[in-house]
Protein backbone atom coordinates (compact mmCIF):
# COMPACT_ATOMS: atom_id res chain seq x y z
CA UNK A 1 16.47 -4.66 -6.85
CA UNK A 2 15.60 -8.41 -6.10
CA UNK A 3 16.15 -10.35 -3.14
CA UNK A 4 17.48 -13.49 -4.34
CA UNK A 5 17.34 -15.30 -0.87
CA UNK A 6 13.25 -16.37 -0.72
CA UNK A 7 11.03 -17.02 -3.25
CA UNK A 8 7.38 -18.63 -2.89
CA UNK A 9 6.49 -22.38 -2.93
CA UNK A 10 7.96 -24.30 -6.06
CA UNK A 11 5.51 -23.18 -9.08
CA UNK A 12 6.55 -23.49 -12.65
CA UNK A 13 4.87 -21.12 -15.26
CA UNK A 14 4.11 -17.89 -16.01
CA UNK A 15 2.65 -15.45 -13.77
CA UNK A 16 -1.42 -14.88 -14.09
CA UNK A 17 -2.15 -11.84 -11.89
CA UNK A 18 -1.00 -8.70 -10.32
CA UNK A 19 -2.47 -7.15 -7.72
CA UNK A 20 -2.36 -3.68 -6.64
CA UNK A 21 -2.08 -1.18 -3.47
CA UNK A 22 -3.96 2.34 -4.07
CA UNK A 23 -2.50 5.21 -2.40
CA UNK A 24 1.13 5.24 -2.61
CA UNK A 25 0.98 2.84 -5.63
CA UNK A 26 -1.45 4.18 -8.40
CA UNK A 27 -3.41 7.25 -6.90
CA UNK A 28 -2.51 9.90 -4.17
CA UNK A 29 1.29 10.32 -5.36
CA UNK A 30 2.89 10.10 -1.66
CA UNK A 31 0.47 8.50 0.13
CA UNK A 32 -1.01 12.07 1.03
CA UNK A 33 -5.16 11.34 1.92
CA UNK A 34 -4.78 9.27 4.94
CA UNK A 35 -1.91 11.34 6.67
CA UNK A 36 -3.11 14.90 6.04
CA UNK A 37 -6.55 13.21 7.74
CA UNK A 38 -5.03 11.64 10.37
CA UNK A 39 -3.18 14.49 11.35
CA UNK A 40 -6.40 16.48 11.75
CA UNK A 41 -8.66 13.93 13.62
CA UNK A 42 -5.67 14.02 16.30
CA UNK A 43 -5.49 17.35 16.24
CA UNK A 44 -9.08 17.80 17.13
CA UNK A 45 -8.16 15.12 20.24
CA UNK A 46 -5.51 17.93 21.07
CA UNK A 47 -2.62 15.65 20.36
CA UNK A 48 -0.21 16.68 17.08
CA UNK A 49 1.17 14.06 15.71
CA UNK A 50 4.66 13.82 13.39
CA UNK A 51 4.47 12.14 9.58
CA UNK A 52 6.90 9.68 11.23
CA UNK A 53 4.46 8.31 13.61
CA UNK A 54 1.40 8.32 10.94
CA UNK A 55 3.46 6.74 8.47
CA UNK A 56 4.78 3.99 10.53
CA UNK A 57 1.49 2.00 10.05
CA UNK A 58 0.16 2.91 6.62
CA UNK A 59 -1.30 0.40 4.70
CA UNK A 60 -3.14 -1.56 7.68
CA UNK A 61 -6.88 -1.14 7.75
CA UNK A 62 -7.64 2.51 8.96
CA UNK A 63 -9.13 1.58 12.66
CA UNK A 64 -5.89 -0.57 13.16
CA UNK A 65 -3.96 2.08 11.74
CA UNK A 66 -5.61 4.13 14.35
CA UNK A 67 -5.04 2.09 17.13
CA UNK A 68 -0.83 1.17 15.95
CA UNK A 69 -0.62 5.56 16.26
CA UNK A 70 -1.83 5.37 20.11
CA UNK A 71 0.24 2.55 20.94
CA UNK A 72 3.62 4.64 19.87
CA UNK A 73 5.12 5.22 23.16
CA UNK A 74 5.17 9.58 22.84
CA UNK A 75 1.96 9.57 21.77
CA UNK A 76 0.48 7.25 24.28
CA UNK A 77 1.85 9.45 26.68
CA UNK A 78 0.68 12.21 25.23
CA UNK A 79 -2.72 11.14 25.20
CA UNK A 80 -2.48 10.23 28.31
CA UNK A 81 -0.81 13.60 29.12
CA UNK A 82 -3.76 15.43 27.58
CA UNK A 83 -6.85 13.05 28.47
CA UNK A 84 -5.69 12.00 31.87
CA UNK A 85 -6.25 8.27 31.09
CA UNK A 86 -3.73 5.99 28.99
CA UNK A 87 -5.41 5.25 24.98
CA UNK A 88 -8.49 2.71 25.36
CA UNK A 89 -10.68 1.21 22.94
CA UNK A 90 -13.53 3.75 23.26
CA UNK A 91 -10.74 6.03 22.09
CA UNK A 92 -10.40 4.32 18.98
CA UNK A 93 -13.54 3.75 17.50
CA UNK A 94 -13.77 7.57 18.52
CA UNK A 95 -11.39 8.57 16.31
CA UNK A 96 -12.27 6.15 14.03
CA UNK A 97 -15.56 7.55 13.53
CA UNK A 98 -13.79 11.26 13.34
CA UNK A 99 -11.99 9.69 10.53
CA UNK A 100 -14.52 8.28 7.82
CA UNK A 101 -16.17 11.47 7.19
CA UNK A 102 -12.84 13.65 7.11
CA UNK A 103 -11.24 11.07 4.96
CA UNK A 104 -14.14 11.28 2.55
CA UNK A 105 -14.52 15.03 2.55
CA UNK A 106 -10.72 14.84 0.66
CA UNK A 107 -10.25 11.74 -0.99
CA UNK A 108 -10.95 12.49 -4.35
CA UNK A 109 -8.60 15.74 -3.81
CA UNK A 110 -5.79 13.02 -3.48
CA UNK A 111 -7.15 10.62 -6.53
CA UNK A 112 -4.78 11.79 -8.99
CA UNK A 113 -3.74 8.30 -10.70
CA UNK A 114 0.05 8.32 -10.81
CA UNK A 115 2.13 9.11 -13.71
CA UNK A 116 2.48 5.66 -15.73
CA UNK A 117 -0.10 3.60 -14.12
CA UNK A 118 -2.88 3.65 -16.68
CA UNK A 119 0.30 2.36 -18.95
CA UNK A 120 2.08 -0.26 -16.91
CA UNK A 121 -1.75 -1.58 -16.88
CA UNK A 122 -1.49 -1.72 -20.55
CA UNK A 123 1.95 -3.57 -20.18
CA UNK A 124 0.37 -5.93 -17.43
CA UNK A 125 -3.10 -7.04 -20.18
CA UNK A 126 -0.43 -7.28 -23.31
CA UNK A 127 1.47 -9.79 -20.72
CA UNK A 128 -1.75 -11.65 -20.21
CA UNK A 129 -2.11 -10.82 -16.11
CA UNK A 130 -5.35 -9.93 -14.21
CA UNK A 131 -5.23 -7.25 -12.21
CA UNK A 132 -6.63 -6.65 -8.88
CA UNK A 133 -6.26 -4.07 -6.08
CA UNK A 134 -6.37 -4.36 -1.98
CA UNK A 135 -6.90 -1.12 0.45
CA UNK A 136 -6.88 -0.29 3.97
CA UNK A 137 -9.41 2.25 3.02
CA UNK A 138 -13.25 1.16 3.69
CA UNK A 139 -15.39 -0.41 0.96
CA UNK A 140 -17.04 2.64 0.43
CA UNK A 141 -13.74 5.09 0.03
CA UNK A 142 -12.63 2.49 -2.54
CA UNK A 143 -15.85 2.72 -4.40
CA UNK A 144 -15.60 6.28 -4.62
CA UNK A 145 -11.62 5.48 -6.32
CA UNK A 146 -12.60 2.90 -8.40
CA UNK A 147 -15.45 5.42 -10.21
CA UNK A 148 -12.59 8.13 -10.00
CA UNK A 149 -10.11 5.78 -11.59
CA UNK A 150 -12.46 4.31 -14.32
CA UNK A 151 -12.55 8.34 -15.54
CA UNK A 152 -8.97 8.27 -15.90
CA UNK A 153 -8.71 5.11 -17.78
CA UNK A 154 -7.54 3.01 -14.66
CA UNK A 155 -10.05 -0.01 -14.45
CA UNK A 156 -8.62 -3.35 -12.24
CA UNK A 157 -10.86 -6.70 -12.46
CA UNK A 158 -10.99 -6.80 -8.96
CA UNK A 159 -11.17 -4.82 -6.12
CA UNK A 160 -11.00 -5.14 -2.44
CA UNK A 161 -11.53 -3.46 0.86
CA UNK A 162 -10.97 -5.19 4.42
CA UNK A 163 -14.56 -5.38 4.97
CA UNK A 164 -14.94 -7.96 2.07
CA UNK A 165 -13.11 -10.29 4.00
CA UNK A 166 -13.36 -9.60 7.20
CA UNK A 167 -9.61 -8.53 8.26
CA UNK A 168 -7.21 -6.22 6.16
CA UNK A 169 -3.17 -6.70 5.93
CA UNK A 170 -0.69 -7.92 6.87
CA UNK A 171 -3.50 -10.97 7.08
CA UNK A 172 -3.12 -12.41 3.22
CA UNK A 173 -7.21 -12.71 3.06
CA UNK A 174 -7.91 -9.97 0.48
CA UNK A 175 -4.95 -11.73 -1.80
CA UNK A 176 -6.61 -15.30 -1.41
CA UNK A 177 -10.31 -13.89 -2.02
CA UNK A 178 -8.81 -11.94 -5.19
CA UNK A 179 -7.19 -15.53 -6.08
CA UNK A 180 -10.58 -17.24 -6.06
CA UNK A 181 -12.57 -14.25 -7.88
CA UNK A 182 -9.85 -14.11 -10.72
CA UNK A 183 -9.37 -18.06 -10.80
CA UNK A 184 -5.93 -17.82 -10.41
CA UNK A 185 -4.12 -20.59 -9.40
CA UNK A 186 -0.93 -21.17 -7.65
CA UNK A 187 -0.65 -18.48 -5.47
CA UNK A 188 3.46 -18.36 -6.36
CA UNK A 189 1.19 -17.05 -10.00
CA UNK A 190 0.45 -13.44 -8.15
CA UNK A 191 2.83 -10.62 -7.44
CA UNK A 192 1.39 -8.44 -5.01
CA UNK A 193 2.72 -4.57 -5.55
CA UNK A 194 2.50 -1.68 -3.01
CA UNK A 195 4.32 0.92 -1.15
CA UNK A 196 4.11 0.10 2.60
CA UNK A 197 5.44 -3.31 4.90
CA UNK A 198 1.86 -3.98 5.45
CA UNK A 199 2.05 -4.48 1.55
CA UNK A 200 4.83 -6.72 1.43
CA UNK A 201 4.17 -8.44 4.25
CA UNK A 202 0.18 -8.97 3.03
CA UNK A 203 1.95 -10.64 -0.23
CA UNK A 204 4.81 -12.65 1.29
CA UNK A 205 1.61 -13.73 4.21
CA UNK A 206 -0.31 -15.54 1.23
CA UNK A 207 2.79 -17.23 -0.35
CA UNK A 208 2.77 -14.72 -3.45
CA UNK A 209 5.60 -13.00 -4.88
CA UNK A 210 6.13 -9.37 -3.13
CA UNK A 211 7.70 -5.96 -4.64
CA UNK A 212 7.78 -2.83 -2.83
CA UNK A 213 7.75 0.48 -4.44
CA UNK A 214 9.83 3.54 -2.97
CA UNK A 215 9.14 6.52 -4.88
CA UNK A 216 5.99 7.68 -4.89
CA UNK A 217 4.26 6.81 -1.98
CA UNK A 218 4.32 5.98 2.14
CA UNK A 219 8.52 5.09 2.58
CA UNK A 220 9.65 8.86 0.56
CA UNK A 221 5.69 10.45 1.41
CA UNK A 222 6.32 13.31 -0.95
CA UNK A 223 4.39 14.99 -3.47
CA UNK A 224 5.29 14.75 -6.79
CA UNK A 225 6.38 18.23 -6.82
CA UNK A 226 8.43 17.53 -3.76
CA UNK A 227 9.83 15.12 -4.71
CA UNK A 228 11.15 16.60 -7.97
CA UNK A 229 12.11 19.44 -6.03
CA UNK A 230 14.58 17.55 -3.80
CA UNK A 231 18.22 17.72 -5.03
CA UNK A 232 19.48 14.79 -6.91
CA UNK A 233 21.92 13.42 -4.46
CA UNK A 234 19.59 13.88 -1.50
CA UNK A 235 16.69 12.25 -3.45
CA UNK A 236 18.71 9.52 -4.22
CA UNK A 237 19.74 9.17 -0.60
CA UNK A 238 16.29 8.82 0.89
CA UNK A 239 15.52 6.34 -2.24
CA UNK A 240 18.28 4.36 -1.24
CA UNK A 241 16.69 4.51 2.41
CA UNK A 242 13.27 3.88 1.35
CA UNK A 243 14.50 0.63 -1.03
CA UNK A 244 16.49 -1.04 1.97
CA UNK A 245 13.40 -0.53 4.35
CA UNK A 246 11.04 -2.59 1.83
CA UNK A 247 14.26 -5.18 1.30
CA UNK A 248 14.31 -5.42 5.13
CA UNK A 249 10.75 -6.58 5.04
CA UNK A 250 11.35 -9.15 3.20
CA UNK A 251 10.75 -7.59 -0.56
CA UNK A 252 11.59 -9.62 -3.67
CA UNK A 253 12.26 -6.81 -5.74
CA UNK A 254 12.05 -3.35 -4.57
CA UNK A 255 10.91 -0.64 -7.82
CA UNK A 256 10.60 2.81 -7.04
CA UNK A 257 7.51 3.54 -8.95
CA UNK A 258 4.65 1.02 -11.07
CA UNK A 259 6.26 2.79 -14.49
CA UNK A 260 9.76 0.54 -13.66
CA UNK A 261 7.92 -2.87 -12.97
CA UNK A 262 8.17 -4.70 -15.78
CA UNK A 263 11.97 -5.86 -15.59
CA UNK A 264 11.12 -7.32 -12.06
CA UNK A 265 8.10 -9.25 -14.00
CA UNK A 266 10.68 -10.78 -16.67
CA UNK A 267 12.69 -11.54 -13.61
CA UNK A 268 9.87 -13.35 -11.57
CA UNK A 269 9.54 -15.18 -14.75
CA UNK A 270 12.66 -16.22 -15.44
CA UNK A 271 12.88 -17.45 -12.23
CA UNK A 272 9.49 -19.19 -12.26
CA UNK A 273 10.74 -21.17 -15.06
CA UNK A 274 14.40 -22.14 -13.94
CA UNK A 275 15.25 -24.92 -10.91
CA UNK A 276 16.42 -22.40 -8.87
């Protein structure tokens, strides 16, 4: 589904790179790990929280994701409600430091690599790209996917965590550092891929070509399983929800999983390579 009304600065080639979200995009089918964490370190702060307000965030780094949930209006004033003080900073880095060690206690349960990753990777070497990957998980959670991945045959050239540049998305730093370690060069040469606005909004932020995907991960935040599950005309009515929300965000293509990439790729090409 492309968006025909923006495109990056003037660049005529081919592209060189892609890079890559994790959870959503290539492991944790639904974007399950941070939610199902998040859920329980507010919990523990006596304050239950919906999917809706967890999800609204995803993809920023975790302690910003963090401090987005407190500043939704319910649960401010639940916290406040519950505390007797409105959300403060010392709150955050509270929870924050609830987090890491719940996240990491079930990360690898949610490592699965999604159904036709490891192949679109094939596709993407065959087509000549590099391939990198961004995270608002820590540098050490993505260590521990990046060993997990290399098991299942999923190995990027280059991966990044906030930390390595010293601020996550929607800030475009972990795309320009990933330009510089994989000498690529325009940045209109990288299409950045993930399931969340922080994703497209990372990629359109550093002048890069953005697509969203819809299916399995943050905008449906199903299971594989569930998702399957759903009925076919309700599935594709959330799809058709999910698609429109990463359009809306300025996506320019929206896929619903990695496996139906490659005709956006031709496109971007096409397009790279014509005056318009």
């Amino acid at each position: 589904m492309p968006n025909r009304f923006s495109r990056p600065a003037q660049y005529h080639g081919q592209l060189q790179a892609v890079i890559l979200d994790w959870a959503g995009t290539t492991v944790d089918y639904g974007s399950l790990a941070p939610v199902r964490t998040l859920e329980r370190v507010f919990a523990r702060a006596d304050v239950a929280l919906t999917d809706s307000e967890i999800r609204q965030a995803m993809g920023l780094p975790k302690k910003d994701h963090i401090r987005e949930i407190l500043s939704v209006p319910r649960v401010r004033d639940e916290w406040a409600r519950v505390h007797r003080h409105l959300p403060c900073e010392t709150d955050v880095e509270r929870l924050y430091d609830d987090f890491v060690p719940l996240q990491f206690s079930c990360l690898l349960e949610y490592s699965a690599i999604i159904p036709g990753v490891v192949e679109a990777l094939e596709r993407f070497r065959i087509r000549g790209l590099k391939i990198g990957t961004t995270t608002g998980y820590t540098r050490e959670m993505l260590d521990l996917l990046v060993e997990a991945g290399k098991k299942a045959g999923y190995v990027p050239d280059c991966n990044l965590a906030p930390g390595d540049v010293g601020a996550g998305r929607p800030l475009p730093f972990m795309v320009y550092e990933t330009a510089v370690r994989l000498r690529v060069y325009p940045l209109a040469a990288i299409v950045k891929i993930g399931d969340t606005p922080a994703d497209v909004q990372e990629g359109l932020n550093a002048g890069a070509w953005s697509i969203g995907v819809a299916a399995t991960g943050n905008m449906m935040g199903l299971s594989q399983q569930e998702f399957e599950a759903l009925p076919a005309s309700e599935r594709e009515e959330r799809l058709v929800v999910a698609r429109a929300e990463l359009t809306s965000v300025g996506a320019h293509y929206v896929v619903d999983s990695l496996a139906d990439v490659d005709s956006a790729l031709d496109d971007i090409n096409a397009r790279l390579n014509s005056a318009d």
